[in-house]
C-alpha atoms as a PDB file:
ATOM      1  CA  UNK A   1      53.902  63.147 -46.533  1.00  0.00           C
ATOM      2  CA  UNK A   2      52.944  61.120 -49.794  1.00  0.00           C
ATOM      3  CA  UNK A   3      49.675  60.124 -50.746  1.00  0.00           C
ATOM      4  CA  UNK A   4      50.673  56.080 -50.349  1.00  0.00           C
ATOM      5  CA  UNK A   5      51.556  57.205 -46.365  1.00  0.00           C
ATOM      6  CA  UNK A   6      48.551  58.652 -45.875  1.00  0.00           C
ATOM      7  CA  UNK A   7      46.772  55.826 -47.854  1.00  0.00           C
ATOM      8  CA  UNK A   8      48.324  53.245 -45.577  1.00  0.00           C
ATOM      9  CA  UNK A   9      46.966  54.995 -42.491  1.00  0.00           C
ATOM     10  CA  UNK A  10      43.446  55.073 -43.757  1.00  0.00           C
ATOM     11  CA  UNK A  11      43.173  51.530 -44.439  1.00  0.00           C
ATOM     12  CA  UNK A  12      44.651  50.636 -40.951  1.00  0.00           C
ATOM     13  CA  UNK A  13      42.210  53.287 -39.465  1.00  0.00           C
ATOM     14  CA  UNK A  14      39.192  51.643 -41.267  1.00  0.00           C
ATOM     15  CA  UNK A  15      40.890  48.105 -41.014  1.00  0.00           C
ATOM     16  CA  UNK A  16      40.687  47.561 -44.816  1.00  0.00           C
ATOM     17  CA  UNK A  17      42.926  46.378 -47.235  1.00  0.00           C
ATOM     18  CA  UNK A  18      44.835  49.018 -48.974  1.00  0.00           C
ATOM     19  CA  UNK A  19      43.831  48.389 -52.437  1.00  0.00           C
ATOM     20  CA  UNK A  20      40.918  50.150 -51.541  1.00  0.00           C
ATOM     21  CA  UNK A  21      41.980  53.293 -50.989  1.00  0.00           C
ATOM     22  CA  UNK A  22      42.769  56.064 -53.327  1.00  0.00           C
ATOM     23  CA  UNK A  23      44.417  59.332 -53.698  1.00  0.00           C
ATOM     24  CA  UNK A  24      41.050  61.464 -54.896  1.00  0.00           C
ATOM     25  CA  UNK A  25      41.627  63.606 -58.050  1.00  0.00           C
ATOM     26  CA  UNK A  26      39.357  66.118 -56.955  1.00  0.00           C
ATOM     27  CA  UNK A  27      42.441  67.472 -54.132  1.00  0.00           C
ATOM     28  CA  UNK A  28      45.328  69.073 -55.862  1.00  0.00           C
ATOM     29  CA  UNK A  29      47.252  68.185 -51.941  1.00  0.00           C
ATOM     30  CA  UNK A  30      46.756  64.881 -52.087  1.00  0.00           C
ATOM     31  CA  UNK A  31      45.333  64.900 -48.777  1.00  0.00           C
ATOM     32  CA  UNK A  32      41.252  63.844 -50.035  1.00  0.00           C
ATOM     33  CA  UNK A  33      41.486  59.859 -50.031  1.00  0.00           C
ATOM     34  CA  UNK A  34      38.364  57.870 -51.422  1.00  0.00           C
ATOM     35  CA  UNK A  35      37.326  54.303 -49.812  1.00  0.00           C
ATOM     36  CA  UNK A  36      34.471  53.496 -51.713  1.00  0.00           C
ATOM     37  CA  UNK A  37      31.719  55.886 -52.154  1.00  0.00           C
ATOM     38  CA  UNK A  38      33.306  57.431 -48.772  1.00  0.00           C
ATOM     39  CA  UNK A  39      35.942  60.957 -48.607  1.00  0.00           C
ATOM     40  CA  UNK A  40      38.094  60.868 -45.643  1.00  0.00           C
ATOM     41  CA  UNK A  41      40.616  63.440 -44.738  1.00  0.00           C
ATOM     42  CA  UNK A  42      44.532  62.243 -43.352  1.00  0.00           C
ATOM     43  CA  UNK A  43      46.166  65.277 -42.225  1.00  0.00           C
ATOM     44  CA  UNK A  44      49.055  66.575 -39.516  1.00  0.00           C
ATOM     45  CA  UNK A  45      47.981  68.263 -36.752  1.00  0.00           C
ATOM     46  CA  UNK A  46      49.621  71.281 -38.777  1.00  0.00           C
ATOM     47  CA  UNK A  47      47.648  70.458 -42.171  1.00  0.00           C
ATOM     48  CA  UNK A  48      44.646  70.232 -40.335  1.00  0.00           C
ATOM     49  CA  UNK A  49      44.996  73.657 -38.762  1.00  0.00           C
ATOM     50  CA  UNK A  50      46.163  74.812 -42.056  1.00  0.00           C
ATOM     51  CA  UNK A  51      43.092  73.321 -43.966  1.00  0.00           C
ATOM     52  CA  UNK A  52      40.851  74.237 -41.103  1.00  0.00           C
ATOM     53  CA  UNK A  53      41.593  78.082 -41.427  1.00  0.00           C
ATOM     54  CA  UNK A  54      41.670  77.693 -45.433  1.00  0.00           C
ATOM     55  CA  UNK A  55      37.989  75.777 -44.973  1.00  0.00           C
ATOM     56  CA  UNK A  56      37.249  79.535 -42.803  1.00  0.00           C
ATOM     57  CA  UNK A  57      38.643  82.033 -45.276  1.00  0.00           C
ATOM     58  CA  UNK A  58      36.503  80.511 -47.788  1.00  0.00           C
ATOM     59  CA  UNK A  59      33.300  80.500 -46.048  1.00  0.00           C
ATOM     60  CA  UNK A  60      33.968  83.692 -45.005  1.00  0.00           C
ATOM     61  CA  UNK A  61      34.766  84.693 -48.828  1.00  0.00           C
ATOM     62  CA  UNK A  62      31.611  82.858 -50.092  1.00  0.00           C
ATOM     63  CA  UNK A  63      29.167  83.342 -46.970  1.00  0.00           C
ATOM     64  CA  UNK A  64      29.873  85.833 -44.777  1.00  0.00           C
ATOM     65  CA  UNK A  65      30.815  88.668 -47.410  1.00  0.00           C
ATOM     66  CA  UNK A  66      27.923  87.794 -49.432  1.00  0.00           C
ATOM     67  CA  UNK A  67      25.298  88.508 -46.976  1.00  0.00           C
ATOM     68  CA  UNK A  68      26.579  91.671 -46.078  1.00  0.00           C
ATOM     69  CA  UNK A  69      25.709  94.995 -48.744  1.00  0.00           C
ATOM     70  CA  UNK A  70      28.859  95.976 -49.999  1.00  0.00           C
ATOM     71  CA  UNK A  71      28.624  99.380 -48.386  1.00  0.00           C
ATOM     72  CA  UNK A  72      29.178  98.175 -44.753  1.00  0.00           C
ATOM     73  CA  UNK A  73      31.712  95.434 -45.658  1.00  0.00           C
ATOM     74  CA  UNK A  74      34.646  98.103 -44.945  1.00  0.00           C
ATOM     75  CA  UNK A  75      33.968  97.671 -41.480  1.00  0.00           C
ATOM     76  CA  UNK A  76      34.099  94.066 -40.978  1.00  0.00           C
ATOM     77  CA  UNK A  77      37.617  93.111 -40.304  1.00  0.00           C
ATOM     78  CA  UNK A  78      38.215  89.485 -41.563  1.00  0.00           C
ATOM     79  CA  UNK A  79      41.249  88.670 -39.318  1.00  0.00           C
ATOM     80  CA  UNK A  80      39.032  89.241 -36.258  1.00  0.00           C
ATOM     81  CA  UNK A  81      36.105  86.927 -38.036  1.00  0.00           C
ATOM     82  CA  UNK A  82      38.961  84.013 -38.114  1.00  0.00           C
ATOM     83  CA  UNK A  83      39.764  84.212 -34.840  1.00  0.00           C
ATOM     84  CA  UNK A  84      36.530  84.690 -33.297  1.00  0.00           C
ATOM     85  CA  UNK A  85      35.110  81.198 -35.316  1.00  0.00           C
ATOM     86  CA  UNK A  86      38.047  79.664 -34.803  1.00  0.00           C
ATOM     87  CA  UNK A  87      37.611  80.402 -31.028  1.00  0.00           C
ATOM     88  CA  UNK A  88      33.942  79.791 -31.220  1.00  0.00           C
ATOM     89  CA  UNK A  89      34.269  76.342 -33.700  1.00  0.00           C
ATOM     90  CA  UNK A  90      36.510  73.370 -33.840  1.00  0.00           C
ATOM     91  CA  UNK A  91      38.446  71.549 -36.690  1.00  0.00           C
ATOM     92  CA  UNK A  92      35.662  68.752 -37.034  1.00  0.00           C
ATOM     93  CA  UNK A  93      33.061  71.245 -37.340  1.00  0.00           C
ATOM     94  CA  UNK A  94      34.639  72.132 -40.952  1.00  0.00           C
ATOM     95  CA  UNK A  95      36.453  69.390 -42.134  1.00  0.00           C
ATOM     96  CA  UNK A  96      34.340  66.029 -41.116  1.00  0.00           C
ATOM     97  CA  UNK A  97      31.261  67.343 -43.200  1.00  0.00           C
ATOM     98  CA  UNK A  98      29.773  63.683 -42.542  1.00  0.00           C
ATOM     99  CA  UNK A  99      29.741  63.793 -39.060  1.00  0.00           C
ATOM    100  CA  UNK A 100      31.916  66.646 -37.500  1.00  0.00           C
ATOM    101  CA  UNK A 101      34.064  63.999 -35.226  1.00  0.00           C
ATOM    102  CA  UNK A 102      38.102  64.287 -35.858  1.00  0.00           C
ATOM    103  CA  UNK A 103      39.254  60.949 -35.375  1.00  0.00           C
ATOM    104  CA  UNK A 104      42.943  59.938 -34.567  1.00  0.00           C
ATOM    105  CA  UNK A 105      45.424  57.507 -34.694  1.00  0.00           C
ATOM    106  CA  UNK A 106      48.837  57.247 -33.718  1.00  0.00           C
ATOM    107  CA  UNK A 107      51.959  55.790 -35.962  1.00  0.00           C
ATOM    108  CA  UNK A 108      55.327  55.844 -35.127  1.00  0.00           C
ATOM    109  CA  UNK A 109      54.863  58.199 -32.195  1.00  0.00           C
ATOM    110  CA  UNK A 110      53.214  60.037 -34.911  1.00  0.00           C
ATOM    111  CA  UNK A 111      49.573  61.759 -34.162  1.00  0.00           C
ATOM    112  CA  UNK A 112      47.422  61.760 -37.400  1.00  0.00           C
ATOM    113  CA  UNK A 113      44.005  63.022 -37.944  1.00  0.00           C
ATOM    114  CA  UNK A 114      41.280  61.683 -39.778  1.00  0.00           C
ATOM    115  CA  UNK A 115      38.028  63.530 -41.054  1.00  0.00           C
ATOM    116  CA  UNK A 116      35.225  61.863 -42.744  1.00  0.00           C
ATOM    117  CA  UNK A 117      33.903  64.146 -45.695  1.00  0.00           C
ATOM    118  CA  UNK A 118      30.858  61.947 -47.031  1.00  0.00           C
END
C-alpha cells in the first residue's frame, strides 16, 4: 500500500485535509505519517502484527537481554518470551506509545488500523 493511500486514510480518520499529512522520513516503510507535531501509525491488520512482533524482538533485544548477566542468558529462550508477551500484551500496548488505543476504520470493505505514536 503507498504512502498517499495510507495518507488519505489518516486525514479521513482525523477529518483533516490531506495536505496535512506526510509520509515521515524517520520510517524507511513508509508506514510513520506526521499530522502536525503528531506520529500516527496506518497499518494492515498483517503490518500491524508484523510491526507489533518487530516492536517485541527489539525490546526484548534492548531490555530484556540487557538486564539479564550474560551467563544465564543461554537459558532464556526468546521464541517462548514472544509468545508469552504477545499472549500477555496487545498491539496498542506497543505501537500507540501516546495512548495505547488501536483505532480503526474501514475503506472499501477494507479494515485499517491506526496507532497514535506522540
Amino acid at each position: 500500500m503507498s504512502g498517499e493511500i495510507r495518507m488519505k486514510i489518516l486525514a479521513r480518520f482525523l477529518s483533516v485535509p490531506l495536505e496535512l499529512i506526510k509520509v515521515s522520513e524517520s520510517d524507511s516503510k513508509g508506514w510513520l505519517l506526521e499530522w502536525g507535531n503528531y506520529e500516527y501509525y496506518v497499518l494492515t491488520n498483517d503490518e500491524a502484527d508484523d510491526l507489533y512482533r518487530e516492536h517485541l524482538d527489539n525490546l526484548f533485544e534492548d531490555t530484556v537481554l540487557t538486564q539479564i548477566p550474560e551467563h544465564l542468558q543461554i537459558y532464556i529462550d526468546k521464541n517462548q518470551w514472544l509468545d508469552d508477551t504477545i499472549g500477555n500484551s496487545s498491539r496498542a500496548e506497543e505501537l500507540a506509545d501516546y495512548d495505547s488505543i488501536e483505532n480503526d476504520i474501514i475503506i472499501g470493505g477494507k479494515v485499517f488500523y491506526i496507532y497514535r505514536v506522540c
